[in-house]
C-alpha atoms as a PDB file:
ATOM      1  CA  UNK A   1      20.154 -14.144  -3.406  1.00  0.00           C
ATOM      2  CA  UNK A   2      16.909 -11.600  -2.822  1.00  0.00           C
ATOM      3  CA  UNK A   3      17.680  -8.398  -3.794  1.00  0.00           C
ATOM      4  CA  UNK A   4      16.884  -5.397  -0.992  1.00  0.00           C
ATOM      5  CA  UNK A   5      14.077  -3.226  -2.101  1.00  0.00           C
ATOM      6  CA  UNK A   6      14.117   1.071  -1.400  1.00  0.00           C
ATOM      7  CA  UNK A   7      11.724   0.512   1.001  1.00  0.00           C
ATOM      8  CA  UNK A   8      13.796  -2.143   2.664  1.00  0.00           C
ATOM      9  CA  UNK A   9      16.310  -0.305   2.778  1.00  0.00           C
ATOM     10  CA  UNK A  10      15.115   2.804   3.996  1.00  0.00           C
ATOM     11  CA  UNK A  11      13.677   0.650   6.711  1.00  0.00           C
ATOM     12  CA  UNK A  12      17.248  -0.519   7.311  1.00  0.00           C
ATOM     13  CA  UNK A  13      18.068   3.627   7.222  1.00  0.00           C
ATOM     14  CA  UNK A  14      15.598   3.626  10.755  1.00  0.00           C
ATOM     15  CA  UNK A  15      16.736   0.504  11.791  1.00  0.00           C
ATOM     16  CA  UNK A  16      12.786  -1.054  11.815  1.00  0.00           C
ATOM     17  CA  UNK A  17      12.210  -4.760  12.044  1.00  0.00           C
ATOM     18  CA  UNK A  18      10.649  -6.226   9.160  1.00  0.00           C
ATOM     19  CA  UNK A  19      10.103  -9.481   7.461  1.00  0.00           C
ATOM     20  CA  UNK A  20      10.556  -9.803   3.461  1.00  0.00           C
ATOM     21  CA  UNK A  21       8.773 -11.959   1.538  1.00  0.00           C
ATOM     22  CA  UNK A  22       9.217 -12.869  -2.086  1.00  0.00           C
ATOM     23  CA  UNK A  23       7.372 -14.745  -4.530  1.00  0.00           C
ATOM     24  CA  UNK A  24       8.064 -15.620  -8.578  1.00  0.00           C
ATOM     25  CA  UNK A  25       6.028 -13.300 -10.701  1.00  0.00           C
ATOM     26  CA  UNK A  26       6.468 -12.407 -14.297  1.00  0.00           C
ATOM     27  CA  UNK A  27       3.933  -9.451 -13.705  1.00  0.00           C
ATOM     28  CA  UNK A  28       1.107  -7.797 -11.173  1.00  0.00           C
ATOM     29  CA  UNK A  29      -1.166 -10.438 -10.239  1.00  0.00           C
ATOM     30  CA  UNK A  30      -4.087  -9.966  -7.770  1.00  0.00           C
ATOM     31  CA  UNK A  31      -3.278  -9.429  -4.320  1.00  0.00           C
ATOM     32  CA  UNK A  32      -5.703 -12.644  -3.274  1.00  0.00           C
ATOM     33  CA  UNK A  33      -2.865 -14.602  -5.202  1.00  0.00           C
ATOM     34  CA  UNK A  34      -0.031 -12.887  -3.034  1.00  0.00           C
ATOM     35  CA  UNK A  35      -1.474 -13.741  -0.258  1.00  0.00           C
ATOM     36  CA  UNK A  36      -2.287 -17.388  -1.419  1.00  0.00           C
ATOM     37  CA  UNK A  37       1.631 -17.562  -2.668  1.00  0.00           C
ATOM     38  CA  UNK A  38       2.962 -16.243   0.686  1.00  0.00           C
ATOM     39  CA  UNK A  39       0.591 -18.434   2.640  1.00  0.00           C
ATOM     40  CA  UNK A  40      -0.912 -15.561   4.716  1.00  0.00           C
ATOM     41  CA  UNK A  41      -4.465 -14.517   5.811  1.00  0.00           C
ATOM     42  CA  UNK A  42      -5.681 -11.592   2.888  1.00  0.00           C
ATOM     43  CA  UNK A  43      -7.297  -9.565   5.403  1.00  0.00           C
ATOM     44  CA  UNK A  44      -3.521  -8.923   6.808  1.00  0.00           C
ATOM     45  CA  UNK A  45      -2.145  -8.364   2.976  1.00  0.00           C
ATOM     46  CA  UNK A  46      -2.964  -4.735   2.068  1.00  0.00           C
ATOM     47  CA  UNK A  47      -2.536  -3.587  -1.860  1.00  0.00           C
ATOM     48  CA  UNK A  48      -1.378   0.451  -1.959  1.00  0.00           C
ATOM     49  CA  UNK A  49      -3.662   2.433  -4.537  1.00  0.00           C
ATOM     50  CA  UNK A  50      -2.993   5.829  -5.484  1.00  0.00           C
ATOM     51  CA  UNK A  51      -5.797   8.632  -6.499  1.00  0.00           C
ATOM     52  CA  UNK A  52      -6.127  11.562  -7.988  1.00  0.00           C
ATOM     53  CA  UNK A  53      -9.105  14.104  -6.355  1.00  0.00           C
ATOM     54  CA  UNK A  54     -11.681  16.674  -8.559  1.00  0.00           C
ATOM     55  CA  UNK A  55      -9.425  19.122  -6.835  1.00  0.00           C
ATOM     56  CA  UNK A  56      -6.393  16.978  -8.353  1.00  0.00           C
ATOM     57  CA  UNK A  57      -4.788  16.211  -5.149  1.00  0.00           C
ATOM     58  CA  UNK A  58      -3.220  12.567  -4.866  1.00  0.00           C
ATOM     59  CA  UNK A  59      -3.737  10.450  -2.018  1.00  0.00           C
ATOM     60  CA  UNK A  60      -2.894   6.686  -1.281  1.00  0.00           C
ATOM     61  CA  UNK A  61      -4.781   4.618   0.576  1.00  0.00           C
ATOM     62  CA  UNK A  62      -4.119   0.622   1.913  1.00  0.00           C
ATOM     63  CA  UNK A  63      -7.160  -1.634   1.824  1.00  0.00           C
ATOM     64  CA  UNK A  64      -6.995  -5.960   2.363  1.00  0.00           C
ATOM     65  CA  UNK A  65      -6.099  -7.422  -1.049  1.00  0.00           C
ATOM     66  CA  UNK A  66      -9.681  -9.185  -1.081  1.00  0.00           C
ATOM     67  CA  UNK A  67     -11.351  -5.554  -0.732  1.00  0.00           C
ATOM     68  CA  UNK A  68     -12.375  -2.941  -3.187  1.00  0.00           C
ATOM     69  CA  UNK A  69     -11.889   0.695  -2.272  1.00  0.00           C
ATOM     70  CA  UNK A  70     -15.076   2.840  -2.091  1.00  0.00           C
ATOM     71  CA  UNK A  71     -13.896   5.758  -3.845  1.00  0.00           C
ATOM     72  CA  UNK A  72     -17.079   8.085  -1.847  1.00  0.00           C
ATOM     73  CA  UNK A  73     -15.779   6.590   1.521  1.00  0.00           C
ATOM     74  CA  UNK A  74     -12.372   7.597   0.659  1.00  0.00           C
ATOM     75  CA  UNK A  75     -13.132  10.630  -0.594  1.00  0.00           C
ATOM     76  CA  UNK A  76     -15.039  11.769   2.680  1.00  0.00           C
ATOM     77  CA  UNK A  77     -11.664  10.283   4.756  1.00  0.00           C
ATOM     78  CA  UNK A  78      -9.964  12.941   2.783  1.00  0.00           C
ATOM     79  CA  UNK A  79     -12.510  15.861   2.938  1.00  0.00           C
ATOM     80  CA  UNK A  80     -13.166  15.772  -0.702  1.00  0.00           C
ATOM     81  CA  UNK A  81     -15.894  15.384  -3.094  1.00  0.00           C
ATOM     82  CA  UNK A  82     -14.612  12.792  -5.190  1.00  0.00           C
ATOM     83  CA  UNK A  83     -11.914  10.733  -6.184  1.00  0.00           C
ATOM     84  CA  UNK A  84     -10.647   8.639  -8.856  1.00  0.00           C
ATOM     85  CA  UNK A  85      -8.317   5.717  -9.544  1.00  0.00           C
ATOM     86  CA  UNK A  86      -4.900   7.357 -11.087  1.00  0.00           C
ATOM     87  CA  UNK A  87      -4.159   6.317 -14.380  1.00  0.00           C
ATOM     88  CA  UNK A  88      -1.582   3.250 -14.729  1.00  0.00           C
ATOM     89  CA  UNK A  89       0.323   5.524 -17.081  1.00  0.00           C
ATOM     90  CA  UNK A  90       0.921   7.959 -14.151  1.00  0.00           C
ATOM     91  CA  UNK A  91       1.446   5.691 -11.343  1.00  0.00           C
ATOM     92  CA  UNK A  92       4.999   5.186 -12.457  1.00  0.00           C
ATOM     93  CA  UNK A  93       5.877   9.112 -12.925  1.00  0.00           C
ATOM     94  CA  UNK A  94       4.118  10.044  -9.855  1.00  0.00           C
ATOM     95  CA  UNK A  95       5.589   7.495  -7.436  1.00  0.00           C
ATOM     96  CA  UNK A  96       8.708   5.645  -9.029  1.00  0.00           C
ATOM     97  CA  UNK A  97       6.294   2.911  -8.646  1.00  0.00           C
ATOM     98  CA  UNK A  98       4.734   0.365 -11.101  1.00  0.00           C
ATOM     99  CA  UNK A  99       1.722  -1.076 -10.969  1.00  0.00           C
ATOM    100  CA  UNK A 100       1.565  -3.733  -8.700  1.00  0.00           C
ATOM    101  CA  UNK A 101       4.748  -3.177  -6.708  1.00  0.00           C
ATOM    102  CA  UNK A 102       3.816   0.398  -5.761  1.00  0.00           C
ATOM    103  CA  UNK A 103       4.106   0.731  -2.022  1.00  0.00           C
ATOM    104  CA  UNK A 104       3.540   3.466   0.728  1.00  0.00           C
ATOM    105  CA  UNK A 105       7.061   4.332   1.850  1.00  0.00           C
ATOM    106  CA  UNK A 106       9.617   6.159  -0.740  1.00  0.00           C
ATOM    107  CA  UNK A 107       7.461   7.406  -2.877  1.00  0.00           C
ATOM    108  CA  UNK A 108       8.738  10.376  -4.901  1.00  0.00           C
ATOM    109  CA  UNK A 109       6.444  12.788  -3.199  1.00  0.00           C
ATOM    110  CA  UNK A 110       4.718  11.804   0.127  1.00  0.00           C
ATOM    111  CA  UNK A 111       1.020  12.144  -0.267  1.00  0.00           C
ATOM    112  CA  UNK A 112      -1.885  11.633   2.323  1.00  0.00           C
ATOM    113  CA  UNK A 113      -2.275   7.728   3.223  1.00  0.00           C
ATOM    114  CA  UNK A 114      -4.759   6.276   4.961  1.00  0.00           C
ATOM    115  CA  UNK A 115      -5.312   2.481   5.936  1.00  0.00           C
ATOM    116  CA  UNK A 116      -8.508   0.822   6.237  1.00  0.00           C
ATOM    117  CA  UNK A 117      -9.486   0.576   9.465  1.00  0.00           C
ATOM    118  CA  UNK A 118      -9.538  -3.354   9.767  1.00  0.00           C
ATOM    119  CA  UNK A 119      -5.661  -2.961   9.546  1.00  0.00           C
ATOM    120  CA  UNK A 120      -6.304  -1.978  13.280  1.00  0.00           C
ATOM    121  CA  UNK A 121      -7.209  -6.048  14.483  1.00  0.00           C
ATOM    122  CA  UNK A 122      -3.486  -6.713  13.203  1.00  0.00           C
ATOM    123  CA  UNK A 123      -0.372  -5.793  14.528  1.00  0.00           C
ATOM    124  CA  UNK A 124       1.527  -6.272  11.833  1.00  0.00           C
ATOM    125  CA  UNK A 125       0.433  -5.315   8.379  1.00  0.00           C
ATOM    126  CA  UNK A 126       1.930  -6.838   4.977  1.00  0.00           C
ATOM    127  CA  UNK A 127       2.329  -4.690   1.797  1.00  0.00           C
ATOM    128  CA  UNK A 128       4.525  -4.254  -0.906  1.00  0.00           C
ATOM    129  CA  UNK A 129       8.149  -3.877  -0.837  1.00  0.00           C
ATOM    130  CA  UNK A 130       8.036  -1.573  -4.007  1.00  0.00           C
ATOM    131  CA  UNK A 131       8.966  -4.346  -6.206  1.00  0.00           C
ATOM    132  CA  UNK A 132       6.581  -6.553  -8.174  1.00  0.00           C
ATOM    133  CA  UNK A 133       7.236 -10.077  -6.145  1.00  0.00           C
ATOM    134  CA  UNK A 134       8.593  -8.468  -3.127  1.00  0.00           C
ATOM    135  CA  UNK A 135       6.378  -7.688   0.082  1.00  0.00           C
ATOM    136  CA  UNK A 136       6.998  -6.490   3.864  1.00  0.00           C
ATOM    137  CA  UNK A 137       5.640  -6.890   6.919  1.00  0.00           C
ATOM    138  CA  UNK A 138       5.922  -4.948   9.917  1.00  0.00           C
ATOM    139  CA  UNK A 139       4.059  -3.263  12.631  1.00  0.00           C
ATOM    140  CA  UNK A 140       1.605  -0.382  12.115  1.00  0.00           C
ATOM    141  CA  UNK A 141       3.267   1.273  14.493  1.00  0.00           C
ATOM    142  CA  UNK A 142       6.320   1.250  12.535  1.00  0.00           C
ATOM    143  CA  UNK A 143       4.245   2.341   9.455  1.00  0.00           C
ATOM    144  CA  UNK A 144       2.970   4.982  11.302  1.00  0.00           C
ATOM    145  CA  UNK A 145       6.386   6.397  12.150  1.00  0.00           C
ATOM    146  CA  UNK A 146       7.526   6.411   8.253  1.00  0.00           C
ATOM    147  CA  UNK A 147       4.652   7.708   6.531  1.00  0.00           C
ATOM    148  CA  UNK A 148       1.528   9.813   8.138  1.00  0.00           C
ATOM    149  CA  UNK A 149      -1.170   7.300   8.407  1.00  0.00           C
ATOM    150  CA  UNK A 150      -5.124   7.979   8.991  1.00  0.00           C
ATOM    151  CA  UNK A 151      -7.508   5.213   9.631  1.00  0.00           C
ATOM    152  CA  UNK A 152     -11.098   5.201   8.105  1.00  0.00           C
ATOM    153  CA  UNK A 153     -13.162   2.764   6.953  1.00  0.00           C
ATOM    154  CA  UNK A 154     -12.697   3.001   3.144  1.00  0.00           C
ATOM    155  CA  UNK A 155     -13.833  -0.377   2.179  1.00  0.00           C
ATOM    156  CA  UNK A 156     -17.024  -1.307  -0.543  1.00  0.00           C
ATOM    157  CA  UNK A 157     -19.731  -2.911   1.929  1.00  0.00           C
END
């Protein structure tokens, strides 16, 4: 039997829909290869990566598995000057979450997330579940309502 994630169940907690998905993985793989696994379209898969500012303020952002962030864009959605990926070795202190099962609900401390703006062509979104081989999908909307969400394009060209 699947096991329930924290973010499933504090999505249970608000009584949001969701679908769970869950793959075999004995460690992070690339988000392309979720998507691949799960059968859906990468552009609808979003990977959760956490940063740390010059001004060291942390902020999360969601961009399509097959996507790089731009680290200027981002750091202009943010009003900063510049940002940089958070060390793996902090991702796990700062969040509760490893690397690649970190998601945007229940982290230890809610930061400032924003979501790539192509999430907007989808109504439903699919991220992780906060466990390595666990994912969710629900609808923005419902995103919105558990964690406060800015759009911007924040996506290498």
């Amino acid at each position: 039997m699947e096991e329930k994630t924290n973010v499933m169940r504090a999505l249970d907690a608000k009584k949001i829909e969701y679908k769970k998905y869950h793959y075999q993985s004995v460690g992070a793989i690339s988000g392309v290869e979720v998507a691949t696994l799960l059968h859906q379209n990468p552009k609808q898969v979003f990977k959760t990566l956490v940063t740390v500012s010059n001004t060291k303020n942390y902020y999360v952002f969601l961009v399509p598995v097959a996507e790089e962030l731009d680290l200027k864009k981002g750091a202009s959605s943010v009003n900063e000057k510049s940002l940089e990926m958070l060390k793996q070795k902090d991702l796990l202190p700062l969040t509760g979450y490893v690397h690649g099962g970190c998601s945007p609900i229940g982290m230890k401390k809610q930061f400032p997330t924003v979501l790539d703006e192509s999430a907007k062509q989808f109504e439903t979104i699919i991220f992780s579940a906060g466990k390595i081989g666990y994912q969710v999908e629900m609808k923005r909307i419902d995103l919105e309502s558990m964690v406060p969400i800015s759009y911007s394009e924040i996506t290498k060209s």
